[in-house]
C-alpha atoms as a PDB file:
ATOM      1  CA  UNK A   1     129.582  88.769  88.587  1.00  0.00           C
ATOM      2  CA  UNK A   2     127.492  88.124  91.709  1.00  0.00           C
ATOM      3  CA  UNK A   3     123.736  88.590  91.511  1.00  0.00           C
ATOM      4  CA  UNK A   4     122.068  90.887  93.980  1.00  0.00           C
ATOM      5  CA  UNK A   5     118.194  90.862  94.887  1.00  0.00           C
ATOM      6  CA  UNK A   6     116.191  93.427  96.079  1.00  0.00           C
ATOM      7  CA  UNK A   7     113.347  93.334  98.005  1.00  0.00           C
ATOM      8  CA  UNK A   8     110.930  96.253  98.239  1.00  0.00           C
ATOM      9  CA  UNK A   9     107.194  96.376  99.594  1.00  0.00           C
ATOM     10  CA  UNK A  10     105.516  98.470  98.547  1.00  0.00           C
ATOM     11  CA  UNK A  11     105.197 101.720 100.866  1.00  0.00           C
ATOM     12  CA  UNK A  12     101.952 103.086 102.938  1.00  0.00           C
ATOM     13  CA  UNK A  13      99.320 102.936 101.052  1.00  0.00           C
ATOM     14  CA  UNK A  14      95.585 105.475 101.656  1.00  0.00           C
ATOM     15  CA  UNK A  15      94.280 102.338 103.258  1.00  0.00           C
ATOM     16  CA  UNK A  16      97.220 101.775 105.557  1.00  0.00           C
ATOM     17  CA  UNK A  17      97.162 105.842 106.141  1.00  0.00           C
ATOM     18  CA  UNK A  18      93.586 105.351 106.905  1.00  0.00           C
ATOM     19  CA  UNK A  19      93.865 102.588 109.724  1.00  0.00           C
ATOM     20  CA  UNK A  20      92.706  99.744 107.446  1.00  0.00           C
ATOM     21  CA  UNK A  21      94.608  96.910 106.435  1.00  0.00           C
ATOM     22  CA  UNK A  22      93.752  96.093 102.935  1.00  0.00           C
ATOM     23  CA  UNK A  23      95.780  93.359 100.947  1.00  0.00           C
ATOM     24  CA  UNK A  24      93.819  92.938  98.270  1.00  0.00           C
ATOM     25  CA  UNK A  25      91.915  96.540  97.206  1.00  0.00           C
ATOM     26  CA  UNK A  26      93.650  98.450  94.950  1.00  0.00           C
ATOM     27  CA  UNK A  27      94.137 101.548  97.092  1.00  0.00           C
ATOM     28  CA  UNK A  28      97.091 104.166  96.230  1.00  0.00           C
ATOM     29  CA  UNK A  29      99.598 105.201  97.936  1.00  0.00           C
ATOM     30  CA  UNK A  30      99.502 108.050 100.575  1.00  0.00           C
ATOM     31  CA  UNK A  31     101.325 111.225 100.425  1.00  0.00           C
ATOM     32  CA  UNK A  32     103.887 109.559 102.721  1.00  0.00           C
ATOM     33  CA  UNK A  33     104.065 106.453 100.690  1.00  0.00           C
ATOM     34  CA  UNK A  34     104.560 108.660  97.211  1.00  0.00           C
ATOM     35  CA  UNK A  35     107.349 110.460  99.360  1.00  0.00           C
ATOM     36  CA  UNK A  36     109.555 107.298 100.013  1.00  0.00           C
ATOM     37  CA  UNK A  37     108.319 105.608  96.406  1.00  0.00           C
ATOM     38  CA  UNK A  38     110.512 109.137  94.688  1.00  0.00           C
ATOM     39  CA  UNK A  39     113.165 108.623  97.237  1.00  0.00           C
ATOM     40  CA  UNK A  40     113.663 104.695  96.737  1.00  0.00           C
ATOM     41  CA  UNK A  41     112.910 106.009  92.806  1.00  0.00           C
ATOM     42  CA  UNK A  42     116.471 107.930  92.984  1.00  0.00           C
ATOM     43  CA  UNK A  43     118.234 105.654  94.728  1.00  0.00           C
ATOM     44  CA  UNK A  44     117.436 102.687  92.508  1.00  0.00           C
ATOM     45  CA  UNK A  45     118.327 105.790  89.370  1.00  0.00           C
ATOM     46  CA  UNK A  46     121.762 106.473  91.078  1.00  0.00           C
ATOM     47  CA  UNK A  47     123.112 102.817  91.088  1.00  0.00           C
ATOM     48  CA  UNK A  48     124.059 101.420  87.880  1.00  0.00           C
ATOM     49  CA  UNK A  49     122.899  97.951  88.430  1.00  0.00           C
ATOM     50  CA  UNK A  50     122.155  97.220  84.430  1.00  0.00           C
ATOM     51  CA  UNK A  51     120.108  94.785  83.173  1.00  0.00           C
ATOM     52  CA  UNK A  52     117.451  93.880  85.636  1.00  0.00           C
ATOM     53  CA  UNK A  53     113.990  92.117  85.989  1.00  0.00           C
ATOM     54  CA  UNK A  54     111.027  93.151  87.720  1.00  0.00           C
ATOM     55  CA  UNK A  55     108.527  91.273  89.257  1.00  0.00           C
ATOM     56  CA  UNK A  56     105.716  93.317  90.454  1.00  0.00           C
ATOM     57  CA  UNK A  57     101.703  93.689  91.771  1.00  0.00           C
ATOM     58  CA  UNK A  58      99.238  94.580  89.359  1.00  0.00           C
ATOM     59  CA  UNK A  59      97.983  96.769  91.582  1.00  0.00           C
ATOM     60  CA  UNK A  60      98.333 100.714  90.998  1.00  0.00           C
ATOM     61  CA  UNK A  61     100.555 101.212  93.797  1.00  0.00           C
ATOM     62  CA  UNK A  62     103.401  99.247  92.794  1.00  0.00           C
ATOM     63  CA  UNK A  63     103.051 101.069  89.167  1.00  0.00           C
ATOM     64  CA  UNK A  64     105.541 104.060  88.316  1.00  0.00           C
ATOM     65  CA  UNK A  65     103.280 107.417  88.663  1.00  0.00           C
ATOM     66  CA  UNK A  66     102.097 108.861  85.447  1.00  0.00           C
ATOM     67  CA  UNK A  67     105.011 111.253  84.088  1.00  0.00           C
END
């Protein structure tokens, strides 16, 4: 079976919202940004792409939101 790769930055985060670009400060994402996150979030849920790995920032907004 072929392997796939997906590539997803993260999506606007308070800081971009705000007109600064921060890289490194841990700032969360926007209302926008949590908007697209839910929508990518169902997309990813509707595929059945099994056994996967993850490779992630540490930083909150690449984190699922609290349930």
């Amino acid at each position: 079976m072929p392997r796939q790769i997906l590539l997803v930055r993260h999506y606007q985060s308070q800081a971009n919202a705000d007109g600064r670009l921060d890289g490194k400060v841990d700032s969360p994402l926007s209302e926008r940004g949590r908007e697209r996150a839910t929508r990518l979030a169902a997309f990813m849920a509707s595929r059945e792409i099994g056994p996967a790995t993850l490779i992630a920032s540490p930083l909150s907004r690449a984190a699922p939101p609290p349930k």
